[in-house]
C-alpha atoms as a PDB file:
ATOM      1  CA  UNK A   1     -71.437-120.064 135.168  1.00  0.00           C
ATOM      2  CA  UNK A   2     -72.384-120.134 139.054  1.00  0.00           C
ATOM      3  CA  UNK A   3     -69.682-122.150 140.171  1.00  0.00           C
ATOM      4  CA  UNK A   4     -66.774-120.002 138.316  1.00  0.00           C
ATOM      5  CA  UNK A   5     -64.061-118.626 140.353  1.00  0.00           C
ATOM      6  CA  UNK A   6     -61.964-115.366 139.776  1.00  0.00           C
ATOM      7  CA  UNK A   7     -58.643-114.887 140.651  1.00  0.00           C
ATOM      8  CA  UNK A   8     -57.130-111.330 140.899  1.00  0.00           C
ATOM      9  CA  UNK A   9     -53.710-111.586 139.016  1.00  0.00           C
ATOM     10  CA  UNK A  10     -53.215-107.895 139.043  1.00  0.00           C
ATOM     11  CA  UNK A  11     -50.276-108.579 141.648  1.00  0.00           C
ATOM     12  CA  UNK A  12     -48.564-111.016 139.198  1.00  0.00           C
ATOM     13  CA  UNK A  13     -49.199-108.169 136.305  1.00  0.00           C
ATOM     14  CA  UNK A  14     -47.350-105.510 138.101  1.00  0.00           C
ATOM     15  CA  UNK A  15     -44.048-107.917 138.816  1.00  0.00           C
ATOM     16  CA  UNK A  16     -43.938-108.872 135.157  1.00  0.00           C
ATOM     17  CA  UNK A  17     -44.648-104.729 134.259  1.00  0.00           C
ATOM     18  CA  UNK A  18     -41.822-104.580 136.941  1.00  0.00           C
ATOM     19  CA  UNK A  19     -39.554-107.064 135.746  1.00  0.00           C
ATOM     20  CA  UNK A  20     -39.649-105.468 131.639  1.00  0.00           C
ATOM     21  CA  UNK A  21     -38.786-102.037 133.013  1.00  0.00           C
ATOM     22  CA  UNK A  22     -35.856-103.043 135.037  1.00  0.00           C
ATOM     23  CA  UNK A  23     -34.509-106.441 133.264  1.00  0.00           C
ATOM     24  CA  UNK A  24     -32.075-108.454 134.825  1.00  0.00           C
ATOM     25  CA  UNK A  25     -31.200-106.297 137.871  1.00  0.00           C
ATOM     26  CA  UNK A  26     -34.818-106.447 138.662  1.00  0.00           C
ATOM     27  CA  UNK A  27     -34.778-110.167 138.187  1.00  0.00           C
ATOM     28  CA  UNK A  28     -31.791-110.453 140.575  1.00  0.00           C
ATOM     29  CA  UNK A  29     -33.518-108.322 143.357  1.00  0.00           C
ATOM     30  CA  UNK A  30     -36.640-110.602 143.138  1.00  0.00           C
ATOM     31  CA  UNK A  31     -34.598-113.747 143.491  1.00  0.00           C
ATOM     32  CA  UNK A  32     -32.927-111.969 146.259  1.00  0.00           C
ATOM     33  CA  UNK A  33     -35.596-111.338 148.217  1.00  0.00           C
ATOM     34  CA  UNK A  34     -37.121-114.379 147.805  1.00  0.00           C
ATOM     35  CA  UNK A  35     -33.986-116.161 149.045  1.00  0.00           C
ATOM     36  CA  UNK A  36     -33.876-113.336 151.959  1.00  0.00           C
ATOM     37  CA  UNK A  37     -37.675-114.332 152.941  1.00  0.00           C
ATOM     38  CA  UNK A  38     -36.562-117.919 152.722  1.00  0.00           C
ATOM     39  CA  UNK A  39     -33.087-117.174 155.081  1.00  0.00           C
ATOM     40  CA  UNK A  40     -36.170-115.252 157.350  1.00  0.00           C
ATOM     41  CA  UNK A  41     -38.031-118.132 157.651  1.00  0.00           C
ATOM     42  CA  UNK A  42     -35.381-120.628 157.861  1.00  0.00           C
ATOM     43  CA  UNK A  43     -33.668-118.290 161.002  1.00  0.00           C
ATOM     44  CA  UNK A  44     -37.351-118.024 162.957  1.00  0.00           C
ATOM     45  CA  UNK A  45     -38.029-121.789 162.697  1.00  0.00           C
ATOM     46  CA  UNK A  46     -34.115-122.454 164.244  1.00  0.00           C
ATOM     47  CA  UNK A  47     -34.837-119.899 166.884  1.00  0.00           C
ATOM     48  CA  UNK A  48     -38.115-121.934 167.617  1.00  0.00           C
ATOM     49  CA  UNK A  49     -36.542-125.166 167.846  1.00  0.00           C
ATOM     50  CA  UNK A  50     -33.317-123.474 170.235  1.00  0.00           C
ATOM     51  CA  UNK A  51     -36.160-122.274 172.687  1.00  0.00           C
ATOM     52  CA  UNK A  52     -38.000-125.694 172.608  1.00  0.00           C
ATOM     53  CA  UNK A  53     -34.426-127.461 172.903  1.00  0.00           C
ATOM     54  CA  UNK A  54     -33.419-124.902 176.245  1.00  0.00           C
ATOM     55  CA  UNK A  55     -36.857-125.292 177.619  1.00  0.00           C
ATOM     56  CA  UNK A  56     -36.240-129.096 177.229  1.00  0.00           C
ATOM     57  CA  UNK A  57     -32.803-129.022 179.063  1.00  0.00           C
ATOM     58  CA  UNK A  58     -33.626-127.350 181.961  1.00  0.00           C
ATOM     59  CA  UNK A  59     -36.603-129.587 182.482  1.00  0.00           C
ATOM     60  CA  UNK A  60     -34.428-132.266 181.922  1.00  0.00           C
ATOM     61  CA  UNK A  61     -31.763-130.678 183.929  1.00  0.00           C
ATOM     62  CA  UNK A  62     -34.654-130.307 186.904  1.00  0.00           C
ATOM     63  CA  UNK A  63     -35.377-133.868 186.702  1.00  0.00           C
ATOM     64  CA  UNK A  64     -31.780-135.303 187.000  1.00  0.00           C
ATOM     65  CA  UNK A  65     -31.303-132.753 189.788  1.00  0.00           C
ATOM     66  CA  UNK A  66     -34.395-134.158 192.133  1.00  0.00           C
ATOM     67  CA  UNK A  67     -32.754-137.796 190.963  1.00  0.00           C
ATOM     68  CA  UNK A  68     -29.238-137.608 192.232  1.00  0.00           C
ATOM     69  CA  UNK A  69     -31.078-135.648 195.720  1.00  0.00           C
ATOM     70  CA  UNK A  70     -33.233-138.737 196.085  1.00  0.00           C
ATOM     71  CA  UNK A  71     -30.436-141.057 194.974  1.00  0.00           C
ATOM     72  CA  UNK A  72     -28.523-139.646 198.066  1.00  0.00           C
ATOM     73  CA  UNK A  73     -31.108-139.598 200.408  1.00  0.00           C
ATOM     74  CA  UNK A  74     -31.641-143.387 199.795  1.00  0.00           C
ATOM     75  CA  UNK A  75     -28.105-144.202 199.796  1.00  0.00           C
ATOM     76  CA  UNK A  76     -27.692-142.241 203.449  1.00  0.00           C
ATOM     77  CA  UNK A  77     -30.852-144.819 204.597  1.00  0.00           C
ATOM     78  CA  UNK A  78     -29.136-147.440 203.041  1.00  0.00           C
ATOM     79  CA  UNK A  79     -25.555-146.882 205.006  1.00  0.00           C
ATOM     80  CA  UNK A  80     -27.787-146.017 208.056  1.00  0.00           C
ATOM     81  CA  UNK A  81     -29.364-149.316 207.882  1.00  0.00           C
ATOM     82  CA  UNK A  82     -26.354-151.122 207.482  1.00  0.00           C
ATOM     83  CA  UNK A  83     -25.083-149.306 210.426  1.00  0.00           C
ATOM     84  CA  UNK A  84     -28.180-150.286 212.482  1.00  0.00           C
ATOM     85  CA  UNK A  85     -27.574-153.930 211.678  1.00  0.00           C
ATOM     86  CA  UNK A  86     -24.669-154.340 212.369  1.00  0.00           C
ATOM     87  CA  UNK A  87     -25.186-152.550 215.604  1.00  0.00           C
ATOM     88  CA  UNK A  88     -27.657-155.648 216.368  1.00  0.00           C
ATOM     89  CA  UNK A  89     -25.205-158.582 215.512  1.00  0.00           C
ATOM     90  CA  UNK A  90     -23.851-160.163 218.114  1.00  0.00           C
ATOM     91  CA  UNK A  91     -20.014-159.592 219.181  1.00  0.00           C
ATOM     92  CA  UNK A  92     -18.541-162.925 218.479  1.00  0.00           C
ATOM     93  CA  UNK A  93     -20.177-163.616 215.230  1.00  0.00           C
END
């Protein structure tokens, strides 16, 4: 066969050699590190997704900043203008 494919399974031959010569406590330390790996993985994608969350904020935290500075600037034009106009209106009206 030309198109056959072969797959190394001496890996999975030493766990199982592993797993006769140390029975259940052996069993128990694989499922234990398995679940550690998992708890590994699980940890590094939160930390991820705290970074991307801070990195958010403080843009977010930039924007609202340059909002309420141009928010104030416009409302100082605003009063200034009101100011001005009223400087124009005639006394008796």
């Amino acid at each position: 066969m030309a198109n056959a494919v072969t797959v190394d399974i001496g890996w999975l031959t030493t766990v199982v050699e592993v797993l006769k010569a140390t029975g259940p406590l052996g069993l128990a330390a694989l499922a234990g590190w398995w679940g550690w790996h998992k708890d590994r993985e699980a940890w590094r994608i939160a930390r991820e997704a705290r970074d991307e969350a801070k990195t958010i904020h403080e843009q977010l935290t930039a924007l609202v900043s340059s909002q309420v500075a141009a928010t104030t600037r416009l409302e100082g034009a605003v009063s200034a203008l009101k100011d001005a106009l009223l400087a124009l209106r005639p006394r008796g009206l």
